[in-house]
C-alpha atoms as a PDB file:
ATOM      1  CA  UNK A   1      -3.490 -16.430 -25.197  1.00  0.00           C
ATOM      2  CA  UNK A   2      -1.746 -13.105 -25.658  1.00  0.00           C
ATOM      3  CA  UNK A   3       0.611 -11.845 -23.347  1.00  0.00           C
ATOM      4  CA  UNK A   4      -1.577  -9.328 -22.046  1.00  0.00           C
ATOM      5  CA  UNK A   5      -2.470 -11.158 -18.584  1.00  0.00           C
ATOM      6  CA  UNK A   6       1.670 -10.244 -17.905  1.00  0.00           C
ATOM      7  CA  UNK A   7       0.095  -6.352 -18.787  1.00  0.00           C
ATOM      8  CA  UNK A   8      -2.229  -6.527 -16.677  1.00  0.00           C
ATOM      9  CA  UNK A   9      -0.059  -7.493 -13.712  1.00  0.00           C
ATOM     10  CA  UNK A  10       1.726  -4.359 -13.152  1.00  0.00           C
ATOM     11  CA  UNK A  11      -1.680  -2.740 -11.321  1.00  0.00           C
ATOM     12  CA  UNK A  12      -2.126  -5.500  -8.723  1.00  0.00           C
ATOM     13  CA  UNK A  13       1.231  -4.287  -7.078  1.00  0.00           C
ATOM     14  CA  UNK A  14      -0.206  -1.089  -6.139  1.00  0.00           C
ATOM     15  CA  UNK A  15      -3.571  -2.696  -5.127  1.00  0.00           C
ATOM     16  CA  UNK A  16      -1.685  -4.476  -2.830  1.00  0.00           C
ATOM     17  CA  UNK A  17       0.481  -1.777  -1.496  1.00  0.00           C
ATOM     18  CA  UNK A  18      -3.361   0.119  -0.677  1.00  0.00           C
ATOM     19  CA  UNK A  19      -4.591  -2.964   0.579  1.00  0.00           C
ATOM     20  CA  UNK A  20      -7.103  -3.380  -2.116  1.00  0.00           C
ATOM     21  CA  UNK A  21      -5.769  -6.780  -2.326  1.00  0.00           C
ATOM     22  CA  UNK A  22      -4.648  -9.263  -0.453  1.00  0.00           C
ATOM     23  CA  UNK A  23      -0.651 -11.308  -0.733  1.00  0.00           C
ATOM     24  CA  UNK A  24      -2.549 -14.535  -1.456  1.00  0.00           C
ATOM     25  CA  UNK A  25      -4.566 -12.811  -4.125  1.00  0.00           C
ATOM     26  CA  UNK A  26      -1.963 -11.316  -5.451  1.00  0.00           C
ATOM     27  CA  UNK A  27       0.605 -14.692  -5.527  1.00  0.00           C
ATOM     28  CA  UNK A  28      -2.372 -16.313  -7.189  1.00  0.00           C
ATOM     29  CA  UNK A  29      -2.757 -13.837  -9.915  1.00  0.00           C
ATOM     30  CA  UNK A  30       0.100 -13.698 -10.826  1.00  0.00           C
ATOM     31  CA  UNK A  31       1.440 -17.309 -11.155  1.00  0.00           C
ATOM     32  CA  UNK A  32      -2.077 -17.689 -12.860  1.00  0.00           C
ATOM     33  CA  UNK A  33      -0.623 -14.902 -15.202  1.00  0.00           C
ATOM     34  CA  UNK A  34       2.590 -16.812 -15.563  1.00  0.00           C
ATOM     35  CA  UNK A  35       1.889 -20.252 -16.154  1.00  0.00           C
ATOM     36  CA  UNK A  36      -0.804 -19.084 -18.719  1.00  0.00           C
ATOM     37  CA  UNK A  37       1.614 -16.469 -21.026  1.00  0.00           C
ATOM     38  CA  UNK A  38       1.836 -17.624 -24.988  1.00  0.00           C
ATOM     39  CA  UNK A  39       4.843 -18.227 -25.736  1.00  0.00           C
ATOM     40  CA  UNK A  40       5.585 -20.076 -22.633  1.00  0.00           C
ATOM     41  CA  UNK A  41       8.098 -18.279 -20.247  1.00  0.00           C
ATOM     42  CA  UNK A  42      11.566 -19.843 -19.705  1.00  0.00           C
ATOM     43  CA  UNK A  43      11.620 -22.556 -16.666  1.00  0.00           C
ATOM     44  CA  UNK A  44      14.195 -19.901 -14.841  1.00  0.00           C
ATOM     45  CA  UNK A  45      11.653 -17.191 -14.784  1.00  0.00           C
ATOM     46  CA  UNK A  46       8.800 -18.932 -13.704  1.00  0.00           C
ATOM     47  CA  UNK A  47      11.435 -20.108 -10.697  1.00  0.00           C
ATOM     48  CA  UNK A  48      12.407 -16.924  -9.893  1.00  0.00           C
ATOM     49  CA  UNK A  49       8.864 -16.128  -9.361  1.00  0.00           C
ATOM     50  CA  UNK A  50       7.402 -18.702  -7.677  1.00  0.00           C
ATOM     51  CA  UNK A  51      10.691 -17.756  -5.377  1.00  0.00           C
ATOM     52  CA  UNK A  52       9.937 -14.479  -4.950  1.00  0.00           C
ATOM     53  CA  UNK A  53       5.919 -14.415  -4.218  1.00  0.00           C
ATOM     54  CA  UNK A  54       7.264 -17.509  -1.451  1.00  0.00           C
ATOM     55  CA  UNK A  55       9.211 -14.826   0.115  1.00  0.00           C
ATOM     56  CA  UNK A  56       6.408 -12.663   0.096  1.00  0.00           C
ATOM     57  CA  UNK A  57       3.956 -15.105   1.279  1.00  0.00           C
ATOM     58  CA  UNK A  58       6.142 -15.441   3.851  1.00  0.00           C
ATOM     59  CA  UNK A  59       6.901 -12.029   4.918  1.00  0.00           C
ATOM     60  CA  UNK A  60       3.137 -11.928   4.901  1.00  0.00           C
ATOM     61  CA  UNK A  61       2.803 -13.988   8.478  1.00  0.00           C
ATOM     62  CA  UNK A  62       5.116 -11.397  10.396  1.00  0.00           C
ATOM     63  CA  UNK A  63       5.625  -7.959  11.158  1.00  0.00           C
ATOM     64  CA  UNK A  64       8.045  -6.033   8.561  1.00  0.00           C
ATOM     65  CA  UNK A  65      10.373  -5.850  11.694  1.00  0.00           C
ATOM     66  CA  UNK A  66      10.824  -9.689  12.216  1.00  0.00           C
ATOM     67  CA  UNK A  67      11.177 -10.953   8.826  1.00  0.00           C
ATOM     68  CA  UNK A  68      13.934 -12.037   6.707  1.00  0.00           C
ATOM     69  CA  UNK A  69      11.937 -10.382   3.779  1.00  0.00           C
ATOM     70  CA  UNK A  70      10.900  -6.620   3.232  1.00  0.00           C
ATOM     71  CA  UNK A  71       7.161  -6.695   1.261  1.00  0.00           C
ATOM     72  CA  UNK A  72       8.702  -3.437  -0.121  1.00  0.00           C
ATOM     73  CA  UNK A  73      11.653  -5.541  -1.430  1.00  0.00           C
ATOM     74  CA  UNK A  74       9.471  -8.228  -2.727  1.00  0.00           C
ATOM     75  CA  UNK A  75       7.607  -5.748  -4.762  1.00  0.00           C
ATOM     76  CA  UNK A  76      10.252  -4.006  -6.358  1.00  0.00           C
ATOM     77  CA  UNK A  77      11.591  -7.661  -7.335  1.00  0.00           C
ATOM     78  CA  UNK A  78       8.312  -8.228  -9.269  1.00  0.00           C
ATOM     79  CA  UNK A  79       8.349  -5.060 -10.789  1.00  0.00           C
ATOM     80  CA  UNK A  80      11.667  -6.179 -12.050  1.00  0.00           C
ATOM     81  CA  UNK A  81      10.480  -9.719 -12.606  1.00  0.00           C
ATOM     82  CA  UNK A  82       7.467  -7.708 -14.585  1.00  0.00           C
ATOM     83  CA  UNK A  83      10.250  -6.092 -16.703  1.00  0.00           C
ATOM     84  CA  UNK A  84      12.167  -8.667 -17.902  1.00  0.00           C
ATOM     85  CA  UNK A  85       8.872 -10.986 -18.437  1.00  0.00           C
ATOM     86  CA  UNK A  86       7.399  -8.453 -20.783  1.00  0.00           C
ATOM     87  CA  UNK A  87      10.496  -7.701 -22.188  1.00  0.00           C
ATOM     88  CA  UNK A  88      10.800 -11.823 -23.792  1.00  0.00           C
END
């Protein structure tokens, strides 16, 4: 498998900021994405992931106002995540 499922990431984040899709579609596709990447990823950054779409999953059941975690945080720390992933 080539890394191009880790390409093809970067356009669900602003499906999900229109709403085209939803948090748990989006978590999915991208530890699908993850777990699937030739060469393997490093154990950290698959960590670091699964942390971050928690948070986001999480963030998910409340208003912006009342959680912990801003979605608009959560993004930009997959974008990063993104970055780094596709930089290996």
């Amino acid at each position: 498998m080539s890394d191009d499922r880790l390409f093809a990431l970067a356009p669900t984040l602003e499906a999900f900021k229109n709403g085209t899709i939803n948090v748990s579609d989006l978590a999915w596709l991208w530890r699908d994405a993850a777990h699937a990447h030739e060469p393997a990823l490093p154990e950290r950054y698959l960590e670091v992931l699964e942390r971050v779409l928690n948070q986001l999953e999480s963030a998910a059941l409340f208003t912006e106002e009342s959680c912990s975690f801003s979605q608009t945080d959560m993004i930009g720390a997959l974008r990063d995540w993104l970055i780094r992933a596709k930089a290996l």
